[in-house]
PDB file of N, CA and C in Angstrom:
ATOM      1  N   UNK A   1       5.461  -0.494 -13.986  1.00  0.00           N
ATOM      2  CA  UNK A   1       5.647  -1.814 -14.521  1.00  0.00           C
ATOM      3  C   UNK A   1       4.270  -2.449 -14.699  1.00  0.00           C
ATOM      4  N   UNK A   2       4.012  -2.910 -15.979  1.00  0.00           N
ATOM      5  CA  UNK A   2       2.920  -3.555 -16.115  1.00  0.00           C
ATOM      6  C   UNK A   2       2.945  -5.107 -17.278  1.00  0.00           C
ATOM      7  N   UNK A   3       1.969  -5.702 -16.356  1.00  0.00           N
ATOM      8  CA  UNK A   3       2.144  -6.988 -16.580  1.00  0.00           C
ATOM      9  C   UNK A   3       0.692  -7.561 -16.791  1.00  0.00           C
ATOM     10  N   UNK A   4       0.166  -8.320 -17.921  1.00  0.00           N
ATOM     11  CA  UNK A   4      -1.187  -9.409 -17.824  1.00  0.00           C
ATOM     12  C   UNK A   4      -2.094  -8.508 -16.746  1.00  0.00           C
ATOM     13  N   UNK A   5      -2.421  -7.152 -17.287  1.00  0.00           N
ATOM     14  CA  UNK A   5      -3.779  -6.519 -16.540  1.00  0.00           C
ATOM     15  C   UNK A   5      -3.266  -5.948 -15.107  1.00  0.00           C
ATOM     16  N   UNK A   6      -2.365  -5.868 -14.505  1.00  0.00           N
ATOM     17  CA  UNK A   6      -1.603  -5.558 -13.338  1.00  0.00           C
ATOM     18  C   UNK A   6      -0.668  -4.844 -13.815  1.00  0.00           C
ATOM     19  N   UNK A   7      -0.227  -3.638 -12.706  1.00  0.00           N
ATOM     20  CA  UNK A   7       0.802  -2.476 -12.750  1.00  0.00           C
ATOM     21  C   UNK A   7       1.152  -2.659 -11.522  1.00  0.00           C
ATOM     22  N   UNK A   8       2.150  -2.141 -10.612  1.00  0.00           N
ATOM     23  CA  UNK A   8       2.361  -1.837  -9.562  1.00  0.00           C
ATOM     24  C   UNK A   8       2.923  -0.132  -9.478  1.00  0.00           C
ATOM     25  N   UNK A   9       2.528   0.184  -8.360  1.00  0.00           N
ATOM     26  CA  UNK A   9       2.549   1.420  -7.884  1.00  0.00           C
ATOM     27  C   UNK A   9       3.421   1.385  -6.369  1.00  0.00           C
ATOM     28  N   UNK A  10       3.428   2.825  -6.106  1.00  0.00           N
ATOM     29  CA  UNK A  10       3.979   2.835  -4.465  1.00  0.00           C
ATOM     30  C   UNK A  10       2.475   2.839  -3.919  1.00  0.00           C
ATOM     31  N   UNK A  11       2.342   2.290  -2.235  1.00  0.00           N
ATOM     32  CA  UNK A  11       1.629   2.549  -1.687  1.00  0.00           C
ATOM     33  C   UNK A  11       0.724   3.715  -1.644  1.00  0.00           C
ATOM     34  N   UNK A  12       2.159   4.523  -1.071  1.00  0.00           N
ATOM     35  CA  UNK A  12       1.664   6.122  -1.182  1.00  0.00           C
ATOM     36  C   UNK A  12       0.801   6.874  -2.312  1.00  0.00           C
ATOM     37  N   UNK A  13       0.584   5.619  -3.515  1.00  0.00           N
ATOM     38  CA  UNK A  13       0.054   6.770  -4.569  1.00  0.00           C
ATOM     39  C   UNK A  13      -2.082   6.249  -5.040  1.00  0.00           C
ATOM     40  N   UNK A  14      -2.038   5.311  -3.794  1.00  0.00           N
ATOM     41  CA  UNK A  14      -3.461   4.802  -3.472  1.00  0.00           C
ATOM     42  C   UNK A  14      -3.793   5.877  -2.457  1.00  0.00           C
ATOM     43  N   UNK A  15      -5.471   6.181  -3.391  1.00  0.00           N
ATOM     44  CA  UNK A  15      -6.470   6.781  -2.961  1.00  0.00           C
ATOM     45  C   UNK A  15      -7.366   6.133  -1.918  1.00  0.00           C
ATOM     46  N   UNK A  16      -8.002   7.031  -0.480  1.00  0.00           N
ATOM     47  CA  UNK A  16      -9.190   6.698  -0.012  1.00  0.00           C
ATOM     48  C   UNK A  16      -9.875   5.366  -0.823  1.00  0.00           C
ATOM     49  N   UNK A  17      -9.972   4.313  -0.140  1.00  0.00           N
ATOM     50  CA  UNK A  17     -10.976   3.023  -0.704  1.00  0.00           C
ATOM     51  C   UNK A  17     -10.448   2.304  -2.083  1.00  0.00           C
ATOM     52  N   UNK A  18      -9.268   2.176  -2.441  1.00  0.00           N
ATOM     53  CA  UNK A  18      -8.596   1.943  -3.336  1.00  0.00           C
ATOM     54  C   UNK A  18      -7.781   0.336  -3.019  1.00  0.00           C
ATOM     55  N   UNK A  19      -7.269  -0.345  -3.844  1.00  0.00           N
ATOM     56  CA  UNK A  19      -7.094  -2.029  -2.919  1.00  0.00           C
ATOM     57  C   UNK A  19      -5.480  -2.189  -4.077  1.00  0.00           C
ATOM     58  N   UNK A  20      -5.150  -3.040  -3.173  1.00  0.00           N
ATOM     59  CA  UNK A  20      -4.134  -3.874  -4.125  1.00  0.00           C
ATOM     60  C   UNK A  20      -3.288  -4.764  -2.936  1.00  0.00           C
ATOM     61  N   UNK A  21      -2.127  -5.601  -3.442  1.00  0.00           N
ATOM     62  CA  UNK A  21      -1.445  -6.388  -3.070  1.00  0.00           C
ATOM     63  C   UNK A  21      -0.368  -6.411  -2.804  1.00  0.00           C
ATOM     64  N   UNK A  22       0.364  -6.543  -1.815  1.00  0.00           N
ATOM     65  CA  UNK A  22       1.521  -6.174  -1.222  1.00  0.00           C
ATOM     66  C   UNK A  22       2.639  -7.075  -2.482  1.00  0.00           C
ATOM     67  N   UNK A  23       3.541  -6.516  -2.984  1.00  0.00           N
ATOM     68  CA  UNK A  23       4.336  -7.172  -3.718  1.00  0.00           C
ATOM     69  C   UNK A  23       5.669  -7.302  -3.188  1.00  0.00           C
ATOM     70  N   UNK A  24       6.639  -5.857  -2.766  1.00  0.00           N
ATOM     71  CA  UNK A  24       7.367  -5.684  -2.198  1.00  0.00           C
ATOM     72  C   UNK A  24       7.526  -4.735  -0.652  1.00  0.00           C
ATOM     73  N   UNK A  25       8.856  -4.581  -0.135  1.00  0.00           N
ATOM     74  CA  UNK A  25       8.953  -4.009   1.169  1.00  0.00           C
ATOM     75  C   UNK A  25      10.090  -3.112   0.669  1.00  0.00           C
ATOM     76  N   UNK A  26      10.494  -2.131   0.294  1.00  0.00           N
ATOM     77  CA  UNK A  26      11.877  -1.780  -0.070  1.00  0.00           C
ATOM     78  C   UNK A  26      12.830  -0.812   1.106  1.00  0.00           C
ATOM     79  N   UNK A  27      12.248  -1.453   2.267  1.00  0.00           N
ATOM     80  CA  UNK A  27      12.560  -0.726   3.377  1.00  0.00           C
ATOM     81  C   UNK A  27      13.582  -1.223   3.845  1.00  0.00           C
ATOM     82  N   UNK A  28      14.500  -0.237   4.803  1.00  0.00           N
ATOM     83  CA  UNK A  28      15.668  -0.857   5.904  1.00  0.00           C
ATOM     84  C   UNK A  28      14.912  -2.131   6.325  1.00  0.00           C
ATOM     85  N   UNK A  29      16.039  -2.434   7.213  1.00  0.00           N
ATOM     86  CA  UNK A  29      15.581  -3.844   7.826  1.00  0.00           C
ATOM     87  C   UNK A  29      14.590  -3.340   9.163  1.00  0.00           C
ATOM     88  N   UNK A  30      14.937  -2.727   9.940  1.00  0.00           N
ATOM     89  CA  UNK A  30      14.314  -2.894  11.170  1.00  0.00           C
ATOM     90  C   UNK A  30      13.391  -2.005  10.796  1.00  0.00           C
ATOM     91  N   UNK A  31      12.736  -0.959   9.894  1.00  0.00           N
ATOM     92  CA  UNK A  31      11.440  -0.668   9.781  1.00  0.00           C
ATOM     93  C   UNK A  31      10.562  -1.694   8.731  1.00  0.00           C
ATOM     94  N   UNK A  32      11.696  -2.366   8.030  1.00  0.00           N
ATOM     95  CA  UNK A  32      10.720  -3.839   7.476  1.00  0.00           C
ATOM     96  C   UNK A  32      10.270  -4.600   7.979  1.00  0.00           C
ATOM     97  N   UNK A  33      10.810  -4.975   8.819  1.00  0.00           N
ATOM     98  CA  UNK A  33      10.422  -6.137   9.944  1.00  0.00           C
ATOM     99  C   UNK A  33       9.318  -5.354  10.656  1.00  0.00           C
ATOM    100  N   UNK A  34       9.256  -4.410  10.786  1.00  0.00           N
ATOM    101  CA  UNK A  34       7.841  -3.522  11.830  1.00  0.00           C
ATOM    102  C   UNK A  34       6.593  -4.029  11.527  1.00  0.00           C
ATOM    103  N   UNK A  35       7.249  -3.548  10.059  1.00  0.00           N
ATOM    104  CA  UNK A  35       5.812  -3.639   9.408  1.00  0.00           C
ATOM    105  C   UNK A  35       5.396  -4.979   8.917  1.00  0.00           C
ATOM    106  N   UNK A  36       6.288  -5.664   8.915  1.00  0.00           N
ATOM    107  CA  UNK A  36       5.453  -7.072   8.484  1.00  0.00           C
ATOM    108  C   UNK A  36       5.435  -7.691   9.709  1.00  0.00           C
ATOM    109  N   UNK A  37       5.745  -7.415  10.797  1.00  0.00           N
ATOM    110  CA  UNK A  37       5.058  -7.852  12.372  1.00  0.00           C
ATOM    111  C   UNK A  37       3.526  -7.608  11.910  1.00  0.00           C
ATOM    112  N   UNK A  38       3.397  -6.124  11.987  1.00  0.00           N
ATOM    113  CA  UNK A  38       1.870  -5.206  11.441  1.00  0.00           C
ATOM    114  C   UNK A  38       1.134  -5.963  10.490  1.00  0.00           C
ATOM    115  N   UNK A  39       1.929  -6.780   9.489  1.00  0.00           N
ATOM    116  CA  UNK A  39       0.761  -7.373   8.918  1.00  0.00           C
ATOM    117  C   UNK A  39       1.040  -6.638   7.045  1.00  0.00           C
ATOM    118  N   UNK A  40       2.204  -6.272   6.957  1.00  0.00           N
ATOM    119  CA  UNK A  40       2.555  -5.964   5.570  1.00  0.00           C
ATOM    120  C   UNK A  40       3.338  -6.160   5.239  1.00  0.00           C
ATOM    121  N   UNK A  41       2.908  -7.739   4.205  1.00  0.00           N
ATOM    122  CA  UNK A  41       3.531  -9.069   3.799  1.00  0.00           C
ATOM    123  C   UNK A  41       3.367  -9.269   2.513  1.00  0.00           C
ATOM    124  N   UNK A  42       4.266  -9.570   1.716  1.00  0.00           N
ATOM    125  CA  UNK A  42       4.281  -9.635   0.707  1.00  0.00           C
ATOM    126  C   UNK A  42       3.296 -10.549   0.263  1.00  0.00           C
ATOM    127  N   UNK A  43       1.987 -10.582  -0.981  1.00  0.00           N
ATOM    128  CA  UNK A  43       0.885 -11.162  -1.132  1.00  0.00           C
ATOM    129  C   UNK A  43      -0.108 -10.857  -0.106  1.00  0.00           C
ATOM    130  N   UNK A  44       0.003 -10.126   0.979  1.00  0.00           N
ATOM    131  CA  UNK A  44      -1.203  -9.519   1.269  1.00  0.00           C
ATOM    132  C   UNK A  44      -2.402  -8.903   0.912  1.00  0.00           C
ATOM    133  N   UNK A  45      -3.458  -8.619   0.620  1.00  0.00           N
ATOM    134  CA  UNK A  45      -4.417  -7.319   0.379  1.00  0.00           C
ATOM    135  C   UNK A  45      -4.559  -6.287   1.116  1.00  0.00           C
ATOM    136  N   UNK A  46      -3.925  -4.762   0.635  1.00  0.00           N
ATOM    137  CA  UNK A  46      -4.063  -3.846   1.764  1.00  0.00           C
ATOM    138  C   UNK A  46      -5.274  -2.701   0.446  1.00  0.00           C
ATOM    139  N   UNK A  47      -5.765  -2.088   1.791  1.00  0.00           N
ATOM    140  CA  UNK A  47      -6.683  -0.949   0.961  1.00  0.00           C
ATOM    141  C   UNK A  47      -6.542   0.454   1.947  1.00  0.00           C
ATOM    142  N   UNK A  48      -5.941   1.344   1.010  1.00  0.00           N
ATOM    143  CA  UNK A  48      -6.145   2.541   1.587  1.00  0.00           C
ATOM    144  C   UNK A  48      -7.900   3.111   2.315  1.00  0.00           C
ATOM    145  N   UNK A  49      -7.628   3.651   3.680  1.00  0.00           N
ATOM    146  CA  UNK A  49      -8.644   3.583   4.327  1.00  0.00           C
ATOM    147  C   UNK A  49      -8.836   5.043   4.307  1.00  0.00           C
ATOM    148  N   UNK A  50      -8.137   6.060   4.776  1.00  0.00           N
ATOM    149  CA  UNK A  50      -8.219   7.488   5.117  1.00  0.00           C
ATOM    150  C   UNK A  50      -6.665   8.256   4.621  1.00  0.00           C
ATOM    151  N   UNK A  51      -6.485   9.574   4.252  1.00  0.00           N
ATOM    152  CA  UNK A  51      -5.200  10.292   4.261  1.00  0.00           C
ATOM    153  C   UNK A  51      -5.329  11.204   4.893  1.00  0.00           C
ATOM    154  N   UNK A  52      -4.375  11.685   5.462  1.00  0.00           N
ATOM    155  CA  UNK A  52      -4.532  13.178   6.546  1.00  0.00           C
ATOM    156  C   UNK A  52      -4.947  14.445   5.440  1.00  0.00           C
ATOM    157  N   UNK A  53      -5.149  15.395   5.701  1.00  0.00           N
ATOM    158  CA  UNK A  53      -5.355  16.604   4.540  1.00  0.00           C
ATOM    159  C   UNK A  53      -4.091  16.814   4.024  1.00  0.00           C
ATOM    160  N   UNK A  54      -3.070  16.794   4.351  1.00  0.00           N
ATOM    161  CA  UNK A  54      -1.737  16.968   3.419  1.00  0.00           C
ATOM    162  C   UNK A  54      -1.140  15.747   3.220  1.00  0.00           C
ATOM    163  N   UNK A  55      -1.832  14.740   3.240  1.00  0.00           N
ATOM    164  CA  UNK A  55      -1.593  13.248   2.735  1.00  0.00           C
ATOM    165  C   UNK A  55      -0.500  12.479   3.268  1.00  0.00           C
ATOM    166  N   UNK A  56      -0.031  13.195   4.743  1.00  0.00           N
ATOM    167  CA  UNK A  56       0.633  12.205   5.724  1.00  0.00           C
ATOM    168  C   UNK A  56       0.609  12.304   7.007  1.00  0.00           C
ATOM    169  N   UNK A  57       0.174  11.865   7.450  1.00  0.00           N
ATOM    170  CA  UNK A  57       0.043  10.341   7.001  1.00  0.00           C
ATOM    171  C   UNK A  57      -1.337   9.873   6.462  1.00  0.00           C
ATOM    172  N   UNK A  58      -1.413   8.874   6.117  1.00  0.00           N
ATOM    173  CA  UNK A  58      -2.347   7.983   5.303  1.00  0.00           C
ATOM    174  C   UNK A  58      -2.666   6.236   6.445  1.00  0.00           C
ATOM    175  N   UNK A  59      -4.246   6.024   6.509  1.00  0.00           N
ATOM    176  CA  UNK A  59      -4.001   4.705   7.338  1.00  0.00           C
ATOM    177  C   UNK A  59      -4.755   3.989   6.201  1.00  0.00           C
ATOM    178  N   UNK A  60      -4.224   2.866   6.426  1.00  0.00           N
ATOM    179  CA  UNK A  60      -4.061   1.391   5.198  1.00  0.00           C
ATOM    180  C   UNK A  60      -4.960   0.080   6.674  1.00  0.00           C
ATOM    181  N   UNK A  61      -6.273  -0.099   5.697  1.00  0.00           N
ATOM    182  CA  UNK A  61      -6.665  -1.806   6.402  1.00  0.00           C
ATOM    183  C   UNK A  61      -5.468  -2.749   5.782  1.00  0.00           C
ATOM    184  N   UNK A  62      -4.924  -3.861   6.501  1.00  0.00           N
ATOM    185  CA  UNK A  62      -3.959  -4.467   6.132  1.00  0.00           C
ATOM    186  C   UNK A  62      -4.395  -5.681   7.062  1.00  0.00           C
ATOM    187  N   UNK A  63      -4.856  -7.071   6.816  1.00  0.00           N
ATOM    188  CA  UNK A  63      -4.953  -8.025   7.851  1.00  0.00           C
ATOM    189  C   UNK A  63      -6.137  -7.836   9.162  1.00  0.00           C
ATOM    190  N   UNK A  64      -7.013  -7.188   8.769  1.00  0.00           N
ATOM    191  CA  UNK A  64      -8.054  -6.855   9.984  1.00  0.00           C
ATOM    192  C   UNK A  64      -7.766  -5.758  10.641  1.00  0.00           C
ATOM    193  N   UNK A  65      -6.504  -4.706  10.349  1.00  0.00           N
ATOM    194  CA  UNK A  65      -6.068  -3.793  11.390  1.00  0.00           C
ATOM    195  C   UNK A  65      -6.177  -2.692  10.463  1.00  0.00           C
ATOM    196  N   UNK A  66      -6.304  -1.599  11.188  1.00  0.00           N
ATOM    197  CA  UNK A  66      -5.873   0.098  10.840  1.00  0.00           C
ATOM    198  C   UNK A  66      -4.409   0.371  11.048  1.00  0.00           C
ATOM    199  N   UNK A  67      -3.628   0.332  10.405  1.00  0.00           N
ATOM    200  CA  UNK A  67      -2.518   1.039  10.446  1.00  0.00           C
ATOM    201  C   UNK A  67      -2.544   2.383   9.704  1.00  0.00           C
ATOM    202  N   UNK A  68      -1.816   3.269  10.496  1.00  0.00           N
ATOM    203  CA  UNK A  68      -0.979   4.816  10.107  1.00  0.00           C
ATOM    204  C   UNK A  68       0.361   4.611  10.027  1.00  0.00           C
ATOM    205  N   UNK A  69       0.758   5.039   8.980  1.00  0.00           N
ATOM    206  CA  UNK A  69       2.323   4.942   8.588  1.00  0.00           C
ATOM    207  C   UNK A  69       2.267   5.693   7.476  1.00  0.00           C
ATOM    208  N   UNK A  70       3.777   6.917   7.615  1.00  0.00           N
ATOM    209  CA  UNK A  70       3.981   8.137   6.883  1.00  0.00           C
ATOM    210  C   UNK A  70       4.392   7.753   5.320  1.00  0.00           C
ATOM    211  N   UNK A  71       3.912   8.571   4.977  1.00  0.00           N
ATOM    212  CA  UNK A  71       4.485   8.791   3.534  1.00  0.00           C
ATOM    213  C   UNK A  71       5.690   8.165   2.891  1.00  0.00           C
ATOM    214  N   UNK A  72       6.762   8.525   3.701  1.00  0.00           N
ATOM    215  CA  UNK A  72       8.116   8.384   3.318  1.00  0.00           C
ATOM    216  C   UNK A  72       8.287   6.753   3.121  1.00  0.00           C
ATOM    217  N   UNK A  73       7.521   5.398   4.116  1.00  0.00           N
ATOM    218  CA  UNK A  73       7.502   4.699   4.424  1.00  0.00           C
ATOM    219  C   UNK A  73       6.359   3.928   3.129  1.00  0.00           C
ATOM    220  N   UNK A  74       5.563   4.446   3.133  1.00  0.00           N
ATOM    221  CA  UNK A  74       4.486   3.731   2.128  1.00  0.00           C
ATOM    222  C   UNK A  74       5.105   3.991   0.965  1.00  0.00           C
ATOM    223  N   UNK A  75       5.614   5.372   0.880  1.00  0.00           N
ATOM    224  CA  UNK A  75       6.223   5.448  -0.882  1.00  0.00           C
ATOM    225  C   UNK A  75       7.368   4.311  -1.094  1.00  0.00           C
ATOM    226  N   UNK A  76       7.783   3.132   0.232  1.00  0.00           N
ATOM    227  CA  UNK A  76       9.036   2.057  -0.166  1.00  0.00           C
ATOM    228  C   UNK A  76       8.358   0.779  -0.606  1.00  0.00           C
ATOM    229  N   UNK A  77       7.029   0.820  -0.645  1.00  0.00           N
ATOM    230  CA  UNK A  77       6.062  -0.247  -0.287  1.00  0.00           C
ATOM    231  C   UNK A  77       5.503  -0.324  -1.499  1.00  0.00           C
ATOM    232  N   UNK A  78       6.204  -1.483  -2.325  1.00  0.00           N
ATOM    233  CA  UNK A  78       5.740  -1.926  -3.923  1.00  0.00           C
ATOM    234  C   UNK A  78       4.135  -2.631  -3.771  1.00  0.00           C
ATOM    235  N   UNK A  79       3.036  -2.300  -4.575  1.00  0.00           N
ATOM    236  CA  UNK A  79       1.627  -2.929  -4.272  1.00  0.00           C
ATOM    237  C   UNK A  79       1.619  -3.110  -5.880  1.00  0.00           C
ATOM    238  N   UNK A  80       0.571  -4.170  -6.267  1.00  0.00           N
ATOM    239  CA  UNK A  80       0.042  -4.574  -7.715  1.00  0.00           C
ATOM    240  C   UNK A  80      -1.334  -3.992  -7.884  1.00  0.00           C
ATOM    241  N   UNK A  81      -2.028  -3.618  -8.543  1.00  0.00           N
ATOM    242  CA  UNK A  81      -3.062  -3.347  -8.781  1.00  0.00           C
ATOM    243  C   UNK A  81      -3.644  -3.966 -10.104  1.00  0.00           C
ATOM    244  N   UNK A  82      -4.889  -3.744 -10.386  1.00  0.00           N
ATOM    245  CA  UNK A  82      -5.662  -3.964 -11.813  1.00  0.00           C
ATOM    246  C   UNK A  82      -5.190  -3.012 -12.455  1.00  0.00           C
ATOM    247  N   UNK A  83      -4.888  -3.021 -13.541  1.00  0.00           N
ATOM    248  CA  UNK A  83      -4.363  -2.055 -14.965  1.00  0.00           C
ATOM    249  C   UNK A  83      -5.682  -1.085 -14.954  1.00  0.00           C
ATOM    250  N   UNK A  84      -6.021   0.383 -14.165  1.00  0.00           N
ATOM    251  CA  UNK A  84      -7.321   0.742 -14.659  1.00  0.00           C
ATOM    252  C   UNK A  84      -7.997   0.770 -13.463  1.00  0.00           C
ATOM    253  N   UNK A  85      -7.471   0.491 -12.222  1.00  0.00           N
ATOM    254  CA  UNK A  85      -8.394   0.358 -11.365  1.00  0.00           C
ATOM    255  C   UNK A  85      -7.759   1.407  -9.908  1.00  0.00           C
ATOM    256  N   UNK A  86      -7.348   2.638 -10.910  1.00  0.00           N
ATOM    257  CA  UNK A  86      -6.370   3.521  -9.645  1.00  0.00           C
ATOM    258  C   UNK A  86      -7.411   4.607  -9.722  1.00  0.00           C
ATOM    259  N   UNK A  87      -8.547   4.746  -9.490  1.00  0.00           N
ATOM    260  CA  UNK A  87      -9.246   5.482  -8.854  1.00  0.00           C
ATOM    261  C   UNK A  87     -10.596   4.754  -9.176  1.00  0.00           C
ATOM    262  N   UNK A  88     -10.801   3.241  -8.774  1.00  0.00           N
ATOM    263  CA  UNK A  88     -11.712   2.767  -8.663  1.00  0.00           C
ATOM    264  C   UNK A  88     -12.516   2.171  -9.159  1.00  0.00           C
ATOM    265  N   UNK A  89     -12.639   2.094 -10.748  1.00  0.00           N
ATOM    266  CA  UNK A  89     -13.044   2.061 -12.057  1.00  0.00           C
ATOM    267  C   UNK A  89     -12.352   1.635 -12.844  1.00  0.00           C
ATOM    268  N   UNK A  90     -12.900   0.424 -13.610  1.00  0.00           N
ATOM    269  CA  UNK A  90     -12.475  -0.194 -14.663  1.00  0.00           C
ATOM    270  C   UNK A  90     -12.973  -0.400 -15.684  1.00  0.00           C
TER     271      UNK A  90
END
């Protein structure tokens, strides 16, 4: 989906040092609520920090913190980005 210079993506599909904005949560309830205890809130800024070598898990700066959270979980996690800016470069 793309909109006025912005797309959104799943979490899961941000690279090492890559940024965007929490848009949605499309998770159950009680692993939604986890994570926005954690600090992943809709209009947030999160930036992928590190991915494991088979890319799960993956840890995300989110609010001053390092979080790790699997794949399955980030791929529910709607983010906005710059149109152009999914590997860093615009």
């Amino acid at each position: 989906m793309e909109e006025m210079g912005k797309k959104t993506v799943s979490l899961d599909r941000l690279k090492p040092g890559e940024k965007g904005w929490i848009k949605e949560l499309l998770l159950e309830e009680r692993t939604g609520r986890k994570l926005e205890d954690m600090g992943f809130q809709r209009g947030r800024p999160v930036e992928c920090a590190y991915q494991s070598p088979w890319g799960d898990p993956a840890a995300y700066y989110v609010m001053g913190a390092l979080v790790a959270i699997r794949r399955g979980e980030a791929g529910r996690i709607q983010v906005e980005i710059e149109s152009g800016m999914e590997n860093g470069v615009k």
